[in-house]
N, C-alpha and C. Protein backbone atom coordinates (compact mmCIF):
# COMPACT_ATOMS: atom_id res chain seq x y z
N UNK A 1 2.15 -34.35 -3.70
CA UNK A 1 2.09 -32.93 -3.94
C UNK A 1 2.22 -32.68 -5.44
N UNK A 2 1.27 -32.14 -5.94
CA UNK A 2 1.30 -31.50 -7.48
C UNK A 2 2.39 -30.54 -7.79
N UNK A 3 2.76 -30.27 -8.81
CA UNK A 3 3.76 -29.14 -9.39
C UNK A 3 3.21 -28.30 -9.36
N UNK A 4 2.04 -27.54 -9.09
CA UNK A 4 1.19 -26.61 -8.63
C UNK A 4 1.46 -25.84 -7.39
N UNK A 5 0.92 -26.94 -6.24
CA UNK A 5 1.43 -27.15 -5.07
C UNK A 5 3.17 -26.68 -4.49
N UNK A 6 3.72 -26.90 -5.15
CA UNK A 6 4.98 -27.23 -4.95
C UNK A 6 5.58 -25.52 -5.44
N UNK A 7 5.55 -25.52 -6.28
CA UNK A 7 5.23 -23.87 -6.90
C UNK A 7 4.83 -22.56 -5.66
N UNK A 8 3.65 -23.33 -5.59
CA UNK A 8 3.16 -22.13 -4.22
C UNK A 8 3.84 -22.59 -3.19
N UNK A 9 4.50 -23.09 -2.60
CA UNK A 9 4.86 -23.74 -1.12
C UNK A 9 6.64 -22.74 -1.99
N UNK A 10 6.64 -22.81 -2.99
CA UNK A 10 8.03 -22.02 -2.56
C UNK A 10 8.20 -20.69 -2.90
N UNK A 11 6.96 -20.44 -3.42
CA UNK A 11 7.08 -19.09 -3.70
C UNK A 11 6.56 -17.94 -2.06
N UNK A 12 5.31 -19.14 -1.40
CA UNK A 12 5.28 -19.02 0.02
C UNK A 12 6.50 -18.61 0.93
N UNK A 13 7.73 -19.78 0.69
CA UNK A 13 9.05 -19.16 1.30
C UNK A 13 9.94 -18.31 1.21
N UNK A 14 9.88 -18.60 -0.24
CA UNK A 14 10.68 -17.22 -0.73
C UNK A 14 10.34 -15.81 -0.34
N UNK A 15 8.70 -15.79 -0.16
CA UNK A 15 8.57 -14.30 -0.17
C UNK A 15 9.15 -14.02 1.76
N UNK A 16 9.09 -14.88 2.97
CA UNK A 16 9.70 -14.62 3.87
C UNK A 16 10.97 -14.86 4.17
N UNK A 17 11.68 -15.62 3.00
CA UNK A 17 12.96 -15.67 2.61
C UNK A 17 13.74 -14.16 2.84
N UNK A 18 13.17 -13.58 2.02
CA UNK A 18 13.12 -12.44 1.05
C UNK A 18 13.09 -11.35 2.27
N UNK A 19 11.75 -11.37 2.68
CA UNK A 19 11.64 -10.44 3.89
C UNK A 19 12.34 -10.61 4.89
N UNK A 20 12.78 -11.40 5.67
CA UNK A 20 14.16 -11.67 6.53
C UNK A 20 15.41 -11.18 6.10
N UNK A 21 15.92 -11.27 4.80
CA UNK A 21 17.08 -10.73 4.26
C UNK A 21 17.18 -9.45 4.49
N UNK A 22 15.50 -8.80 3.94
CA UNK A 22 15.84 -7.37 4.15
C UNK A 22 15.61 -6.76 5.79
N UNK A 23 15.50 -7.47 6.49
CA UNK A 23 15.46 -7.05 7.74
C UNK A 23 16.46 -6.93 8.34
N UNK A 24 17.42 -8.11 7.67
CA UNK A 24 18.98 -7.84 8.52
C UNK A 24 18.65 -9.13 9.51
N UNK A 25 18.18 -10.18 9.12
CA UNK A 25 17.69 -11.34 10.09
C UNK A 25 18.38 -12.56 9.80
N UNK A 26 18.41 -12.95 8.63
CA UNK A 26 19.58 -14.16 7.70
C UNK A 26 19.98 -13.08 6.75
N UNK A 27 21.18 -13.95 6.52
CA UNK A 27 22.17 -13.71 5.25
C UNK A 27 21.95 -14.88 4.35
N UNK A 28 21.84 -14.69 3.05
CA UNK A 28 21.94 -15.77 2.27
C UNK A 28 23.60 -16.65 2.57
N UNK A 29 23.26 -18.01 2.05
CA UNK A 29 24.84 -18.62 2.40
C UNK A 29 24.75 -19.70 1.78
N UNK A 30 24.69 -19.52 0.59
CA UNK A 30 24.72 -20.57 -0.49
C UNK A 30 23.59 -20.94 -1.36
N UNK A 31 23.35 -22.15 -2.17
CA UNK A 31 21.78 -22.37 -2.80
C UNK A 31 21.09 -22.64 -1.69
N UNK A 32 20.32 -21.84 -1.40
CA UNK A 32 18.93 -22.26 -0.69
C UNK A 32 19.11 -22.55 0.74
N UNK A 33 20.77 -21.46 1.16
CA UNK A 33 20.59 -21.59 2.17
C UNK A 33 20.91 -20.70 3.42
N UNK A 34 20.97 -20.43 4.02
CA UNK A 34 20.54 -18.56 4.99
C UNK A 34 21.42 -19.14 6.00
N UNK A 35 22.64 -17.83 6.64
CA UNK A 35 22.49 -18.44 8.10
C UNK A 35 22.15 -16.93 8.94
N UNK A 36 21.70 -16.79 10.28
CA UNK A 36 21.34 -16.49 11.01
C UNK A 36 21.93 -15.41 11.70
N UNK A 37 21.77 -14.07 11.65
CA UNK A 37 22.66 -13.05 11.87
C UNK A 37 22.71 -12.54 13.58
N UNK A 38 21.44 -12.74 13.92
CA UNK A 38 20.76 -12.36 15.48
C UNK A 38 21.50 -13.89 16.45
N UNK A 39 22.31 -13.58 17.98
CA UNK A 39 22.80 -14.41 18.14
C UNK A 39 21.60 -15.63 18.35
N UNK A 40 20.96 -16.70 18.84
CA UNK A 40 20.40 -17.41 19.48
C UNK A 40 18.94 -17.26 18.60
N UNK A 41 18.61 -16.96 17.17
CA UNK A 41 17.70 -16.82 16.61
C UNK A 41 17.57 -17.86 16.00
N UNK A 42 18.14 -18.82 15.64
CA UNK A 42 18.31 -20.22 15.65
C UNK A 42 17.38 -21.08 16.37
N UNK A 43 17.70 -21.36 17.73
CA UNK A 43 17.40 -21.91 18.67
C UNK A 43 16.28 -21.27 19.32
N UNK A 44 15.80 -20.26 18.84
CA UNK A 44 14.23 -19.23 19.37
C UNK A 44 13.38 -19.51 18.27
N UNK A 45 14.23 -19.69 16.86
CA UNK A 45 13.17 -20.72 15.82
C UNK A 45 12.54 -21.63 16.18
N UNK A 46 13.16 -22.66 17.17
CA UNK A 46 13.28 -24.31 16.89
C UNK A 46 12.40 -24.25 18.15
N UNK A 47 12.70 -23.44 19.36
CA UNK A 47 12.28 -23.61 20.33
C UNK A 47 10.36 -23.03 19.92
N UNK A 48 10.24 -22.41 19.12
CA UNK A 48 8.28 -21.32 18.86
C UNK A 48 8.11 -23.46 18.23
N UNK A 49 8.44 -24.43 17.60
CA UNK A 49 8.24 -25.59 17.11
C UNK A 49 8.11 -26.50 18.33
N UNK A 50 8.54 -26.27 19.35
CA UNK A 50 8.91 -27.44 20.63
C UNK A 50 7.50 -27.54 21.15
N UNK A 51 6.63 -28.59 21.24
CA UNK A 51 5.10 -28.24 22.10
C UNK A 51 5.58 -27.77 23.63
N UNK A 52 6.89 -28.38 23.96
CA UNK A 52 7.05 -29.02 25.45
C UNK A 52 7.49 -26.98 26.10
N UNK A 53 7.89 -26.17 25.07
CA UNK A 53 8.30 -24.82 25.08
C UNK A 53 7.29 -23.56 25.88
N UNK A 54 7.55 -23.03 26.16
CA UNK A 54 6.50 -21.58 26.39
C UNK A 54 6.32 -21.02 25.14
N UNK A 55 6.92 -21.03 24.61
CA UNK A 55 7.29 -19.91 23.49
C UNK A 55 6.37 -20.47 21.91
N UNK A 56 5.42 -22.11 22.33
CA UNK A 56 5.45 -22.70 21.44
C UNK A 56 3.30 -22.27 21.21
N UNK A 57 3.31 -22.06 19.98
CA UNK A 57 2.04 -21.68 19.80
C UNK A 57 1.56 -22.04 18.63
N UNK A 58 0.48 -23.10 18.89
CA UNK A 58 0.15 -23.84 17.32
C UNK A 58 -0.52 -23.03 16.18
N UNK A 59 -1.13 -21.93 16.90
CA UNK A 59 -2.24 -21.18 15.86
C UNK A 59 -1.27 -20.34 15.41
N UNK A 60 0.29 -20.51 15.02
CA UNK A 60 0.48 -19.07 14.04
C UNK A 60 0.84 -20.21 13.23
């Protein structure tokens, strides 16, 4: 990955970083790191990643 690359891939996160905060969705909680304000929003992350899931959908 180029320093180019790398640049956009975090400016990519940051900006939904960013938008989650202001939603009231994570709290920041240290460098670079959020925790999770909604109970089980955690595990409704991990689970949209699971193929084996309902909830799991490759095209977003």
């Amino acid at each position: 990955m180029t320093k180019r690359d790398a640049l956009k891939e975090l400016l990519y996160v940051n900006q939904y970083r960013r938008r989650m905060i202001q939603q009231g969705l994570i709290i920041p909680a240290g460098n670079s790191r959020v925790k999770f304000k909604l109970p089980l929003f955690k595990e409704y992350l991990a689970d949209t990643q699971n193929p084996d899931s309902i909830r799991y959908n490759p095209l977003i």
